[in-house]
Protein backbone atom coordinates (compact mmCIF):
# COMPACT_ATOMS: atom_id res chain seq x y z
CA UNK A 1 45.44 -79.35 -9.30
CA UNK A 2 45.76 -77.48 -12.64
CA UNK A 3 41.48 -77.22 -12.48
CA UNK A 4 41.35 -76.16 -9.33
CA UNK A 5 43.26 -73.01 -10.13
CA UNK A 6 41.93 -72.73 -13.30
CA UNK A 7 38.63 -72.31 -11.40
CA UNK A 8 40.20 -70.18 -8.50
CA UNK A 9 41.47 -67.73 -11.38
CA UNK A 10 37.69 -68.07 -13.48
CA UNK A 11 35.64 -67.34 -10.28
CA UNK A 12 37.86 -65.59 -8.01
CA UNK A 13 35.91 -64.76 -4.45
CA UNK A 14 38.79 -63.21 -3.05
CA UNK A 15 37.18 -59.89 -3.47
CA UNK A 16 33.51 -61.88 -2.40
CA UNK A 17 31.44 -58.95 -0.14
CA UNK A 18 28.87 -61.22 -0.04
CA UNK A 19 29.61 -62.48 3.64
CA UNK A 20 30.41 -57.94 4.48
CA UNK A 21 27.74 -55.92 6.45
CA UNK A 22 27.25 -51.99 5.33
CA UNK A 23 27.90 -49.90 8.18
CA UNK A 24 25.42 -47.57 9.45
CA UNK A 25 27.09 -44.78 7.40
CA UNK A 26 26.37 -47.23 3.85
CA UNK A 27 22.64 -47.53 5.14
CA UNK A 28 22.06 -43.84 5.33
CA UNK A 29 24.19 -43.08 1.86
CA UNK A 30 22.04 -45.77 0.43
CA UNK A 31 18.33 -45.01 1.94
CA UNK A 32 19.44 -40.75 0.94
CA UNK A 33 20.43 -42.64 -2.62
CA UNK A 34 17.55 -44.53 -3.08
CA UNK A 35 14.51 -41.42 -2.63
CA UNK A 36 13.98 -40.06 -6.05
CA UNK A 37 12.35 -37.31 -4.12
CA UNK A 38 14.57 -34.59 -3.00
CA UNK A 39 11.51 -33.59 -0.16
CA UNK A 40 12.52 -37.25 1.02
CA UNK A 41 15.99 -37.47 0.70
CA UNK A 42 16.42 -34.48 2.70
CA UNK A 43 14.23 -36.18 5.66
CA UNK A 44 16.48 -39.27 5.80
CA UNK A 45 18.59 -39.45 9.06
CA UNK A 46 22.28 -38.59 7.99
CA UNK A 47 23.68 -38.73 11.27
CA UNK A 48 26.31 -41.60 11.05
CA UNK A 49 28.20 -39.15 8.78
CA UNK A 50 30.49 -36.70 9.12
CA UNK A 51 29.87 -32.99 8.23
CA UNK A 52 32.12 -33.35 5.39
CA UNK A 53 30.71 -36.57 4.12
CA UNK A 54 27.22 -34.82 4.20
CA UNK A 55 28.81 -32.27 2.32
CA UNK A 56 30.47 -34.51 -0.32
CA UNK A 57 27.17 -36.76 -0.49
CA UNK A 58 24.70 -33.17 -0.88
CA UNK A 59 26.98 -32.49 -3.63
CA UNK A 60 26.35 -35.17 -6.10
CA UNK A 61 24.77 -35.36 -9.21
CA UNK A 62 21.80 -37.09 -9.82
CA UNK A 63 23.56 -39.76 -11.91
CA UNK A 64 26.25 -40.85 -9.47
CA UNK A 65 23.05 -40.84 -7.33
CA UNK A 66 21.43 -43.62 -9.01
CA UNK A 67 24.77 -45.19 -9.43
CA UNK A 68 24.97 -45.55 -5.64
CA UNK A 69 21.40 -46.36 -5.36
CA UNK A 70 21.45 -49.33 -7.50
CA UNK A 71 24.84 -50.40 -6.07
CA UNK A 72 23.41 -51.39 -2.79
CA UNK A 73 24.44 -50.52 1.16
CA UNK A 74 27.65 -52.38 0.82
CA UNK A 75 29.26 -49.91 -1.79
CA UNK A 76 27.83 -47.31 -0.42
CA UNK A 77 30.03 -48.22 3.05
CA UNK A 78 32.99 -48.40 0.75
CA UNK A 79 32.18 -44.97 -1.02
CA UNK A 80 31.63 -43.34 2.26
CA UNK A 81 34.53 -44.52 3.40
CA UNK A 82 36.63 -43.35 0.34
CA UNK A 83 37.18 -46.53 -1.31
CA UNK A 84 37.84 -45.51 -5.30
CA UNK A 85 36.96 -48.84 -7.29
CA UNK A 86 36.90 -48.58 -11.00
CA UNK A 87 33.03 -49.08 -11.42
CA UNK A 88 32.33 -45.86 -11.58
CA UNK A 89 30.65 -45.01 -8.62
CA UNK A 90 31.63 -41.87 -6.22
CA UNK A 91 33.86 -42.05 -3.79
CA UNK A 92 34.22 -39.55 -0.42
CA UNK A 93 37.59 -37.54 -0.98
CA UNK A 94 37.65 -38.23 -4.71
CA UNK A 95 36.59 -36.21 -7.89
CA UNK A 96 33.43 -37.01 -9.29
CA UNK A 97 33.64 -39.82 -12.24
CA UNK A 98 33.66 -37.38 -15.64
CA UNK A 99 30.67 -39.23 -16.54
CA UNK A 100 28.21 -38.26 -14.12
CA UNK A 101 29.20 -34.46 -14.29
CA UNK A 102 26.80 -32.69 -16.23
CA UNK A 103 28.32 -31.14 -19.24
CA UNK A 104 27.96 -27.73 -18.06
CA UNK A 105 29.87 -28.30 -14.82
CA UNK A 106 32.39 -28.57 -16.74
CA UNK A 107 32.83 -25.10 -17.71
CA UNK A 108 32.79 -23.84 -14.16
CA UNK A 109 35.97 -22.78 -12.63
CA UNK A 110 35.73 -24.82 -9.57
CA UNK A 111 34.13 -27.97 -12.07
């Protein structure tokens, strides 16, 4: 009994996404993520989200780009979707990680 929680605690799949599906709105963030050129990125079909999601997604830096990118359709769901994990990757409704803003964003007033 005492290994069997040991092992629930060691590899915990209570948080498993493995067995999720991305929504349509994770596939477009991710396909618009995953163009390095903007010519491209601008052609993908963004039509799952809102006008204030497009907004929040055109808005991005090129870092939290990648970030979402590499993170695959499922995060991207949960980013659209406003879902603030702590691995650093943007979220719709949230400030921008400090990270990914350039430095010089920063000194703007609305930074």
């Amino acid at each position: 009994m005492l290994a069997m929680r040991l092992r629930e605690a060691i590899f915990d799949t209570s948080n498993d996404n493995s067995g999720a599906l991305p929504t349509d709105a994770g596939h477009a963030v991710h396909g618009w993520a995953s163009q390095d050129d903007p010519w491209i990125r601008h052609a993908v079909d963004l039509s799952p989200l809102s006008p204030a999601q497009i907004d929040w997604l055109l808005s991005l830096s090129d870092e939290s780009r990648r970030r979402l990118s590499a993170a695959g359709p499922y995060q991207c769901s949960r980013a659209v979707e406003g879902v603030r994990l702590n691995d650093g990757l943007p979220a719709f409704g949230w400030p921008e990680p400090q990270a990914a803003r350039p430095w010089w964003r920063r000194l703007l007033p609305f930074g």
